[in-house]
Protein backbone atom coordinates (compact mmCIF):
# COMPACT_ATOMS: atom_id res chain seq x y z
CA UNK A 1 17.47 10.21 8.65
CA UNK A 2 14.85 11.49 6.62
CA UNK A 3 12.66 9.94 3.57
CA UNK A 4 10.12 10.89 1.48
CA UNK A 5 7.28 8.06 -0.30
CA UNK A 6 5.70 9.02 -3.36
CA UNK A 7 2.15 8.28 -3.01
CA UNK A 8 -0.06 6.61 -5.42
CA UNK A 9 -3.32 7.60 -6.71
CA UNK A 10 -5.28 7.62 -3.98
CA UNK A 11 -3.24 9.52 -1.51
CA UNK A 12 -5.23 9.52 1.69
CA UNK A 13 -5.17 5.56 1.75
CA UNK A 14 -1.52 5.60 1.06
CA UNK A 15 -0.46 8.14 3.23
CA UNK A 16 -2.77 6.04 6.20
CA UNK A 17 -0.79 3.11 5.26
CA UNK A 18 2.26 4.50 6.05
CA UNK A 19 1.19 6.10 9.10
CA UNK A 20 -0.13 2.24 10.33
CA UNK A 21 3.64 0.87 9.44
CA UNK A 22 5.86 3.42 10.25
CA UNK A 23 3.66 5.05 13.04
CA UNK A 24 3.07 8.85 13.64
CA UNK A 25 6.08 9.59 15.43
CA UNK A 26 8.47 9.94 12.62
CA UNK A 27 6.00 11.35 10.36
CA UNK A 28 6.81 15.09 9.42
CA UNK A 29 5.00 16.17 6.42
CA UNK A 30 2.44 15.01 3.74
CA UNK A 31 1.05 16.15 0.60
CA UNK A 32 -1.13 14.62 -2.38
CA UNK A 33 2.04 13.85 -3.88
CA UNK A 34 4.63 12.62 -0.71
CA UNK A 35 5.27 12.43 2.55
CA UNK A 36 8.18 12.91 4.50
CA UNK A 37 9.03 10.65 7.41
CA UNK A 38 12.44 10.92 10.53
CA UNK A 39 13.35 7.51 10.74
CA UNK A 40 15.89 6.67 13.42
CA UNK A 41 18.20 3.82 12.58
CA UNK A 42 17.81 3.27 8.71
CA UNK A 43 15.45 1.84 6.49
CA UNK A 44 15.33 -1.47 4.29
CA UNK A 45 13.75 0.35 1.38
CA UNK A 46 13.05 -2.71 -0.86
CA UNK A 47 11.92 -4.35 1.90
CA UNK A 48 9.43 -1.87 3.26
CA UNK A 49 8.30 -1.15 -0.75
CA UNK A 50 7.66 -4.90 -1.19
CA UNK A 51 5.23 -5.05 1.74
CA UNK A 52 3.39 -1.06 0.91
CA UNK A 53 0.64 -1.44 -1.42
CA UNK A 54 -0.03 2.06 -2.11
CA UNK A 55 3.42 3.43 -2.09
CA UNK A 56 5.25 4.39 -5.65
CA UNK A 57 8.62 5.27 -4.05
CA UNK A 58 10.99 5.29 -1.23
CA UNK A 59 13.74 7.74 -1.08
CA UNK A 60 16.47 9.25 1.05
CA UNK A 61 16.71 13.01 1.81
CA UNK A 62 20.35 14.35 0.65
CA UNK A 63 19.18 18.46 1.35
CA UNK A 64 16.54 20.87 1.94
CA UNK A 65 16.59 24.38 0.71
CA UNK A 66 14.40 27.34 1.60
CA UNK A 67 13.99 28.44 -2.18
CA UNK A 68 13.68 26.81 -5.29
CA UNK A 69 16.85 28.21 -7.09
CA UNK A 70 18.60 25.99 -9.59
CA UNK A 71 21.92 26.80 -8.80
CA UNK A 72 21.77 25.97 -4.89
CA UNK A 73 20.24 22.69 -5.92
CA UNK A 74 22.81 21.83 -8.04
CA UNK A 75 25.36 22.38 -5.44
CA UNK A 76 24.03 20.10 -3.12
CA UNK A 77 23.46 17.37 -5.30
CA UNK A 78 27.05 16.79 -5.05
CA UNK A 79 26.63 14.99 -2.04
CA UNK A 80 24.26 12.09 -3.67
CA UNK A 81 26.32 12.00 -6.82
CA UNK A 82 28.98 9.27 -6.97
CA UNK A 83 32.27 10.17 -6.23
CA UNK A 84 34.31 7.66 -8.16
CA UNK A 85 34.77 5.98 -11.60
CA UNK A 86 31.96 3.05 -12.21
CA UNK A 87 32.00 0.37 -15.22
CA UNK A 88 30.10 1.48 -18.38
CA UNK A 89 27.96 4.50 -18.23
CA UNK A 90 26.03 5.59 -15.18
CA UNK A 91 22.60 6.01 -15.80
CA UNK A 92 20.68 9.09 -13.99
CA UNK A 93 17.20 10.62 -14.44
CA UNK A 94 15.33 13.69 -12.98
CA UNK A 95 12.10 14.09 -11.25
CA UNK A 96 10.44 16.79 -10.12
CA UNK A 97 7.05 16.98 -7.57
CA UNK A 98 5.19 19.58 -6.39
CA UNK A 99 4.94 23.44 -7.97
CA UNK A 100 8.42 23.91 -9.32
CA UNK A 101 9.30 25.82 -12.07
CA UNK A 102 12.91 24.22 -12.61
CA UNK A 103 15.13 24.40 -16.32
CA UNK A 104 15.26 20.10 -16.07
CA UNK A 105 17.36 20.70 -19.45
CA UNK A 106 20.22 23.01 -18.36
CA UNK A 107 20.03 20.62 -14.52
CA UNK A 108 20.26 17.63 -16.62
CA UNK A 109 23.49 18.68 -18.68
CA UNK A 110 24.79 20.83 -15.67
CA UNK A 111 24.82 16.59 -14.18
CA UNK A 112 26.41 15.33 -17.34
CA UNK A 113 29.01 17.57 -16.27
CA UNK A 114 29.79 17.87 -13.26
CA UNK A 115 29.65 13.78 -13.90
CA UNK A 116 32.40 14.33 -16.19
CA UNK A 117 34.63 16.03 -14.48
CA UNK A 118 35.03 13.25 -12.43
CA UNK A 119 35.68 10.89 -15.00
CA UNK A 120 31.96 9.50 -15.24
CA UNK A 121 30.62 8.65 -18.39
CA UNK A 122 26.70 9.19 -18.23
CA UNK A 123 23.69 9.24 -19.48
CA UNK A 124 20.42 10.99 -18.95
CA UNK A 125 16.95 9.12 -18.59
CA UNK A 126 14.23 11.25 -19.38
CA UNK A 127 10.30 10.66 -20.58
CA UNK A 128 7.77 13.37 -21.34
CA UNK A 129 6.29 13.44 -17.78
CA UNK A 130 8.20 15.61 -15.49
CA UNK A 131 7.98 12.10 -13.22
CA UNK A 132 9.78 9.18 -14.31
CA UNK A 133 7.43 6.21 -13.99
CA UNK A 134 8.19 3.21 -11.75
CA UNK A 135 8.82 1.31 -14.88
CA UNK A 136 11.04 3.78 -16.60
CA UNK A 137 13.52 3.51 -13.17
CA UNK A 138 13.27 0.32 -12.77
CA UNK A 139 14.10 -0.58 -16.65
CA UNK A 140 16.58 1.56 -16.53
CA UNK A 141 18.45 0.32 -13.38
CA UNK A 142 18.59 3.64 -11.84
CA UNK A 143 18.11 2.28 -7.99
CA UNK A 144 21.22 0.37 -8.71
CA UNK A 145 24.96 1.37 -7.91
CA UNK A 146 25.46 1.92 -11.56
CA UNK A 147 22.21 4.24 -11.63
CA UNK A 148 19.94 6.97 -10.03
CA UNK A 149 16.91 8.98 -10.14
CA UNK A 150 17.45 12.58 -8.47
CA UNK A 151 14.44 13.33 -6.87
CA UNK A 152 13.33 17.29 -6.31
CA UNK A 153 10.28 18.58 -4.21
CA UNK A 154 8.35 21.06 -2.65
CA UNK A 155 6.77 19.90 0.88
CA UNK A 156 6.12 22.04 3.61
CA UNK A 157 7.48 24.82 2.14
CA UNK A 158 10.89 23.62 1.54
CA UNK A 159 13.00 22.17 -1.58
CA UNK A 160 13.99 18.83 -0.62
CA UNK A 161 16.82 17.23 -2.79
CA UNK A 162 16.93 13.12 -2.46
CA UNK A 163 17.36 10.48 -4.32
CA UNK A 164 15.18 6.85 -5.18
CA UNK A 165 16.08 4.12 -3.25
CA UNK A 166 13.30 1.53 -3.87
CA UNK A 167 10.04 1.70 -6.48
CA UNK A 168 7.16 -0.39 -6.21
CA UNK A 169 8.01 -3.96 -7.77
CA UNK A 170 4.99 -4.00 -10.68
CA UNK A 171 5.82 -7.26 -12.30
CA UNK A 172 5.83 -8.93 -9.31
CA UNK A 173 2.13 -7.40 -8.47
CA UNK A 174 0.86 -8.08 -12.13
CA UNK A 175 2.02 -11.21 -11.65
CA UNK A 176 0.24 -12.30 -8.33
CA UNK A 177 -3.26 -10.08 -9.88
CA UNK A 178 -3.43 -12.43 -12.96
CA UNK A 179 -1.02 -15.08 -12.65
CA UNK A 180 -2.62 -17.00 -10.14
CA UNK A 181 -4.18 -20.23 -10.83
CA UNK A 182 -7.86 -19.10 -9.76
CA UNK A 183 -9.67 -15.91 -10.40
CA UNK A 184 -13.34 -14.80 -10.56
CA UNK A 185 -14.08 -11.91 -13.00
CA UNK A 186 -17.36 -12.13 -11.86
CA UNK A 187 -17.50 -11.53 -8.86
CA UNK A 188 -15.06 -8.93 -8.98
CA UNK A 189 -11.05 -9.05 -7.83
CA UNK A 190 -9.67 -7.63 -5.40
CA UNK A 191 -6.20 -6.17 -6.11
CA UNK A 192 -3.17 -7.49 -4.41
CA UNK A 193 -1.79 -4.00 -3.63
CA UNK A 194 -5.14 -3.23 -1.95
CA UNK A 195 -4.84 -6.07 -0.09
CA UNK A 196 -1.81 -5.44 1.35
CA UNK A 197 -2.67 -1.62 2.37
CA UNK A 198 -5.69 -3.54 4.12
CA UNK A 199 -3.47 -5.74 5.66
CA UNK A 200 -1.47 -3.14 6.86
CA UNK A 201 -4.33 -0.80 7.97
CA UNK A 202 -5.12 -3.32 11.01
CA UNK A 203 -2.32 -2.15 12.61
CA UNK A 204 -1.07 -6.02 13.76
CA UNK A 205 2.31 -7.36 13.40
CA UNK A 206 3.97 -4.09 12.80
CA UNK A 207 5.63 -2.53 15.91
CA UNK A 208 5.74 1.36 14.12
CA UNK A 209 8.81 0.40 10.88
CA UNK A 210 10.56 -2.32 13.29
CA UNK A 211 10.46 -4.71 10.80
CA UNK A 212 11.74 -2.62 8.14
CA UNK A 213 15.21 -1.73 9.81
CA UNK A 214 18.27 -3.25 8.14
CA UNK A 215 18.24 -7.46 8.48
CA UNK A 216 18.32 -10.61 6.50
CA UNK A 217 16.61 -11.96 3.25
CA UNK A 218 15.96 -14.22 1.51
CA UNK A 219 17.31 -14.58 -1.77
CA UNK A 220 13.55 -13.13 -3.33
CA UNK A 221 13.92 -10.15 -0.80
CA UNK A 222 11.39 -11.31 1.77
CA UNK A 223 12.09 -11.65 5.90
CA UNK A 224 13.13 -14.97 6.50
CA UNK A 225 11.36 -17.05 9.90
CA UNK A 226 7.53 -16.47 9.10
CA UNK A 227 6.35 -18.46 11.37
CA UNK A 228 7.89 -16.77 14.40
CA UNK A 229 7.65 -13.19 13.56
CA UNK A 230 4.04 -13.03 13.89
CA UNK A 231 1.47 -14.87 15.92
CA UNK A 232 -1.43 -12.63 14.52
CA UNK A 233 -4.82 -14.23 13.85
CA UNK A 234 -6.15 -13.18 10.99
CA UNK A 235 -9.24 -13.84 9.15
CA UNK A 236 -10.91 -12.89 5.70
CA UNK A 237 -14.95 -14.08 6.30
CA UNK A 238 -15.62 -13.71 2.96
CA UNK A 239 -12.18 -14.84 1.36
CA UNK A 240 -13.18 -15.20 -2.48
CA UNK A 241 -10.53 -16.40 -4.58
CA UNK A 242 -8.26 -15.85 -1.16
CA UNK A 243 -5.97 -12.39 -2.24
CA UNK A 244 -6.22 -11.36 1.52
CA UNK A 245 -4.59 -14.98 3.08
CA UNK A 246 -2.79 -14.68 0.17
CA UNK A 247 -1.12 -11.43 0.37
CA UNK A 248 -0.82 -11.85 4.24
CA UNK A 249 1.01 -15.01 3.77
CA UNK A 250 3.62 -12.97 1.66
CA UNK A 251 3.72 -9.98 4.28
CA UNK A 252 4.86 -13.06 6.78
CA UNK A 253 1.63 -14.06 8.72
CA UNK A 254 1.04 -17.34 9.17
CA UNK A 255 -2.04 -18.50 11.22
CA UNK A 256 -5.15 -17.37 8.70
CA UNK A 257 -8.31 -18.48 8.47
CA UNK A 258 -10.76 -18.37 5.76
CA UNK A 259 -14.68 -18.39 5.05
CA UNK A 260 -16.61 -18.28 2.27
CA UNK A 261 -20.40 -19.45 1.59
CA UNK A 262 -19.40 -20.68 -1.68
CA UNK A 263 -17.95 -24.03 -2.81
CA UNK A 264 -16.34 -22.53 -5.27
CA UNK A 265 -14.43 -19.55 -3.38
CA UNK A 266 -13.42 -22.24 -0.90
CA UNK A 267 -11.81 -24.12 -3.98
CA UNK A 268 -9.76 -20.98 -5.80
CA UNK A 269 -8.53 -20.35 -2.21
CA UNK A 270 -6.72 -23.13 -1.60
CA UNK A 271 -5.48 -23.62 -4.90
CA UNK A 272 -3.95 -19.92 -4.36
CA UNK A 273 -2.92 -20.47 -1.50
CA UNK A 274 -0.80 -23.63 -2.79
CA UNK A 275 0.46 -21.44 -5.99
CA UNK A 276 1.36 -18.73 -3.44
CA UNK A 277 3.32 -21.11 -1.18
CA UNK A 278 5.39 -23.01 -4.26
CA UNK A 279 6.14 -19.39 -6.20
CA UNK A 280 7.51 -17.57 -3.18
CA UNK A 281 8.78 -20.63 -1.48
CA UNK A 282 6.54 -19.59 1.69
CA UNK A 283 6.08 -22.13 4.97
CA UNK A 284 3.48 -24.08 5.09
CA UNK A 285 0.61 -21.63 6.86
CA UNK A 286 -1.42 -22.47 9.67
CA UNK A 287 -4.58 -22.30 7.47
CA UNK A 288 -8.38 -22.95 8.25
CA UNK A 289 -10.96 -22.72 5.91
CA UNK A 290 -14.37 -22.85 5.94
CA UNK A 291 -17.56 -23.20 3.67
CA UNK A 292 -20.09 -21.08 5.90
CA UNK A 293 -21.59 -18.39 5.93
CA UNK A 294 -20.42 -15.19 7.72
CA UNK A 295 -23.45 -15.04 9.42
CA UNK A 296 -22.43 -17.68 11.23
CA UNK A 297 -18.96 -17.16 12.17
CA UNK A 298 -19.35 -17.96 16.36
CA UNK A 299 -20.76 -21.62 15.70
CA UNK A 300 -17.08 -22.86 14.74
CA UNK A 301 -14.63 -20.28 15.62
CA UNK A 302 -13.71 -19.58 19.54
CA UNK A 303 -14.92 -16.16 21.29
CA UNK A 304 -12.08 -13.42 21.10
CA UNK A 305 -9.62 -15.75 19.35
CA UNK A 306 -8.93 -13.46 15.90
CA UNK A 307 -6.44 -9.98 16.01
CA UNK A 308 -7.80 -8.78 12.85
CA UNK A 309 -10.83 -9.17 10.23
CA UNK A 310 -9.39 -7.82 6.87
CA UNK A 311 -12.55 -8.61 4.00
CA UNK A 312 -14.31 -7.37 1.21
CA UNK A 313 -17.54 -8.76 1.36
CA UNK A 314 -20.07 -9.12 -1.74
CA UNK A 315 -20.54 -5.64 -3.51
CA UNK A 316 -23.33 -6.17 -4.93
CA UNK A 317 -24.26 -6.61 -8.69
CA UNK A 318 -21.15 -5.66 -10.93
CA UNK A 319 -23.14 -5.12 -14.14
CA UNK A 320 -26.61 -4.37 -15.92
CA UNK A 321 -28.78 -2.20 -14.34
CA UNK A 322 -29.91 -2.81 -10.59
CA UNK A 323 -32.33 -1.35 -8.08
CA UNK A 324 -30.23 0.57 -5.90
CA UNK A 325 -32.35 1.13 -2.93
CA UNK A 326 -33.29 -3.00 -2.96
CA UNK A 327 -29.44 -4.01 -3.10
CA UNK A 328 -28.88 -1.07 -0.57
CA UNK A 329 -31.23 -2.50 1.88
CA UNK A 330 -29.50 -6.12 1.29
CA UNK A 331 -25.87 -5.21 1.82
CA UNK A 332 -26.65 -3.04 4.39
CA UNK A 333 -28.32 -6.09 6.42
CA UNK A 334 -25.85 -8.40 5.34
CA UNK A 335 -22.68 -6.31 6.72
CA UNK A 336 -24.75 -5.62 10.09
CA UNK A 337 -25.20 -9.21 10.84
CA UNK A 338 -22.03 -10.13 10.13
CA UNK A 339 -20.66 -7.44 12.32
CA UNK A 340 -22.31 -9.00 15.14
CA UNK A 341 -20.87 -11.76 14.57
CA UNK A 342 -17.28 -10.27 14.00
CA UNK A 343 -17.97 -8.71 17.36
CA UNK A 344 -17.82 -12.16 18.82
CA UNK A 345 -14.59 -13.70 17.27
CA UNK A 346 -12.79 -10.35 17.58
CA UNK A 347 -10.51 -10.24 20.31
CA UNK A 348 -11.27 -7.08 21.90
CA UNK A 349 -8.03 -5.04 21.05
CA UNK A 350 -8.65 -6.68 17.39
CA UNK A 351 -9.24 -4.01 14.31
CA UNK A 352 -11.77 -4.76 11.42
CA UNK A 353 -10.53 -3.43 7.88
CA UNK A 354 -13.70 -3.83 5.52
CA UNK A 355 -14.52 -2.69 1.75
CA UNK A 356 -18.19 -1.34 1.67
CA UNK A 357 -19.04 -0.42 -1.83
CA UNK A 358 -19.46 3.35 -3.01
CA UNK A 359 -22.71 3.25 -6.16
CA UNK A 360 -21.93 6.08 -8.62
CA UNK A 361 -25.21 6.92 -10.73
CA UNK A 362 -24.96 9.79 -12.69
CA UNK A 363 -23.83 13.02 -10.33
CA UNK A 364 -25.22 10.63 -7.19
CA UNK A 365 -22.49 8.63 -5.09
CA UNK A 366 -24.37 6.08 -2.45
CA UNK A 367 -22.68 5.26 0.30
CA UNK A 368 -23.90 2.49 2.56
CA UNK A 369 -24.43 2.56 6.56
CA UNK A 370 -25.00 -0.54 7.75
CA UNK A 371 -25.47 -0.75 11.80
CA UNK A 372 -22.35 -0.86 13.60
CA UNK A 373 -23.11 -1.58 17.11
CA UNK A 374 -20.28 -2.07 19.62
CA UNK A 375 -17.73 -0.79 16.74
CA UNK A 376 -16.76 2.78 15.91
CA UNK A 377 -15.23 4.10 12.83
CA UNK A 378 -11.69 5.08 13.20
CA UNK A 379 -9.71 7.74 10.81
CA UNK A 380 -6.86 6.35 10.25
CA UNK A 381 -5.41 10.24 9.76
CA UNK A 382 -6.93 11.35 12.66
CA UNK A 383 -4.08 12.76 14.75
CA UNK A 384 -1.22 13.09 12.31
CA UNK A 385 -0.58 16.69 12.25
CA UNK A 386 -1.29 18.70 8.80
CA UNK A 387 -2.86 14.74 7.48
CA UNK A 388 -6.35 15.49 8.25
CA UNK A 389 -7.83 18.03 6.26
CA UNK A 390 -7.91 18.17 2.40
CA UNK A 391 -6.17 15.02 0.96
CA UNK A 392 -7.83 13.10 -1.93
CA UNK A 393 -10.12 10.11 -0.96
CA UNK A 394 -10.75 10.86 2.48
CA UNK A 395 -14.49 11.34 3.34
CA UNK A 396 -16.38 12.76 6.03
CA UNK A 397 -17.21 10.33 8.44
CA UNK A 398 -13.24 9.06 7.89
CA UNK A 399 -13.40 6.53 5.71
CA UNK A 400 -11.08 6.00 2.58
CA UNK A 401 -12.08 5.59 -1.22
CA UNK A 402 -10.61 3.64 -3.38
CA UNK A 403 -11.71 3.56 -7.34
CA UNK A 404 -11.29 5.06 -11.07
CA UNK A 405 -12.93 7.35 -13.25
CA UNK A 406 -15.76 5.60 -15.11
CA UNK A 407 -16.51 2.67 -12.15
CA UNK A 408 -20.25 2.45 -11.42
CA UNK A 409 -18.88 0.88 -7.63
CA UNK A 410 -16.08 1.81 -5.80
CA UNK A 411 -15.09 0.66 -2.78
CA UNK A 412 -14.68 2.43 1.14
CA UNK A 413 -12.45 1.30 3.15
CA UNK A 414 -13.80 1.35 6.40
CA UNK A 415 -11.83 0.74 9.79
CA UNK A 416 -13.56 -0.62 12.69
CA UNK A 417 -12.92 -0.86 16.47
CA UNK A 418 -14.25 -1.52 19.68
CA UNK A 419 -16.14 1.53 21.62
């Protein structure tokens, strides 16, 4: 069967994501919009959405047309449109992607009535974007059986016709990002959907969508049995306020370990971690933290004993005015000797998933290049037919960029492996 994901802003890191969950097999087509993925066997769309952090929506396929002509797609929409009577009025909204010139008015009544004709009493969701927002479906129930958002597209030169099965759950994000006991504005946050594309970019615990086939849940829509379904290592060296052990914990890993250098960080994590555990009724994690430094990390963690090293480090000054080429020089030696010490923890089929920051000054963007011995960057795109060349937020040397119009720092996401 065929779906298509609505990508969020930053396109390149979510269509990477979904190339790191679902694998490159099933992946067909991509755009800055959507991609298009063959997935044998179904898919647990609120599942899957729950655990994507850069993902809008899921949907199913229903048809693809060679032209964009409004009558042929209104004849195949028959196929997604219920078929039978439901209780109260069904609910149904429009929206279209890509560069389509489509009468959403006279497809919107031509719905109402062909809805009508089978006895369907409806009505039409509509807002003044030619997308309906996550929150507009949502509100309006229309991923429900009494609801549903028709979905039309251009991708690789087709007019495909599906409809929304899942959208990305935003209350429940808002509520991890600032309802958690412990935060530091300070030092700066690090969102929980980024987290979880991080998480997902090193590639461990996923065996390409397995775990997003039909199966159990529990009653808040997670995978049930943690504690067996992954025996991943993975550790955040400079954990913060914790939103990576966090996040994983959620996303069903359960040995993590932690360092920070400050009391403080050490502190907000496991109160976090506790919040985390008693909100989402998660098992108790096999957790280690540490105050050290991650300079340090070989005097008291094993050689080769971690599967992943998901962290975003200090930035660097958040605020007032700085000299660039000094913090430059500092973050650039701080990242390198940590490296060599990731290098020694890692196991040696182990990923590292790391923010560096991006300094914008003026028309100037400053990236950082801190020495990397032993690793190599990895594009996460790199191999997925028409993915590599000209999507949003991908740079040069293949990392992925992650901000907003009028940040001074962004941040690169930079993937790391052995040579």
């Amino acid at each position: 069967m065929k779906y298509f994901f609505i990508l969020g802003n930053h396109p390149a890191l979510s269509l990477a994501e979904l190339l790191a969950v679902l694998g490159k097999d099933g992946f067909i087509t991509a755009g800055n919009e959507a991609a298009v993925f063959e997935l044998d066997g179904g898919l647990d769309a609120e599942k899957l959405i729950k655990n994507l952090g850069g993902t809008i929506k899921v949907g199913i396929i229903g048809n693809e047309l060679e032209q964009a002509n409004s009558e042929k797609i209104l004849s195949r929409l028959s196929g997604i449109l219920p078929r039978e009577k439901k209780e109260g009025k069904f609910k149904f909204g429009i929206s279209v992607y890509g560069n389509l010139k489509l009468n959403e008015k006279k497809m919107g009544m031509e719905i109402k009535r062909l809805l009508k004709e089978k006895g369907i009493s409806s009505r039409w969701v509509i807002s003044k974007e030619k997308q309906l927002s996550s929150v507009v479906v949502d509100t309006n129930k229309l991923v429900t059986e009494n609801g549903m958002e028709v979905v039309i597209m251009k991708m690789g030169g087709k007019i495909i016709v599906g409809k929304t099965l899942a959208v990305q759950p935003f209350r429940e994000l808002s509520f991890r990002d600032y309802g958690r006991p412990s935060r530091d504005d300070l030092s700066g946050m690090l969102p929980p959907k980024l987290a979880q594309i991080m998480i997902n970019l090193a590639g461990v615990g996923n065996e390409d969508g397995q775990n997003y086939k039909e199966g159990d849940k529990n009653k808040d829509g997670y995978e049930d049995g943690h504690k067996e379904k992954y025996g991943a290592v993975i550790l955040d060296p400079f954990c913060g306020s914790g939103t990576i052990l966090t996040e994983a914990m959620l996303m069903g890993f359960n040995n993590l370990i932690g360092s920070d250098i400050s009391e403080k960080a050490i502190a907000d994590t496991k109160e976090n971690v506790l919040w985390m555990k008693e909100k989402f009724r998660l098992p108790e994690p096999e957790l280690e933290l540490y105050q050290k430094s991650a300079t340090e990390l070989s005097k008291f963690l094993k050689p080769e004993s971690v599967s992943a090293i998901i962290t975003e480090p200090y930035l660097g000054p958040q605020r007032g005015q700085v000299d660039l080429r000094k913090i430059k020089k500092e973050l650039e030696d701080l990242y390198g000797q940590a490296l060599l010490e990731f290098k020694k923890v890692l196991k040696k089929d182990g990923k590292i998933v790391m923010i560096w920051p991006v300094f914008h000054r003026g028309e100037e963007w400053v990236q950082l290049s801190p020495k990397i011995d032993g690793f190599k960057i990895v594009n996460p795109l790199k191999g997925a037919g028409n993915s590599n060349g000209g999507f949003k937020g991908l740079t040069n040397r293949g990392t992925l960029i992650y901000g907003r119009e009028g940040q001074k720092v962004w941040r690169e996401i930079v993937i790391l492996e052995a040579e």
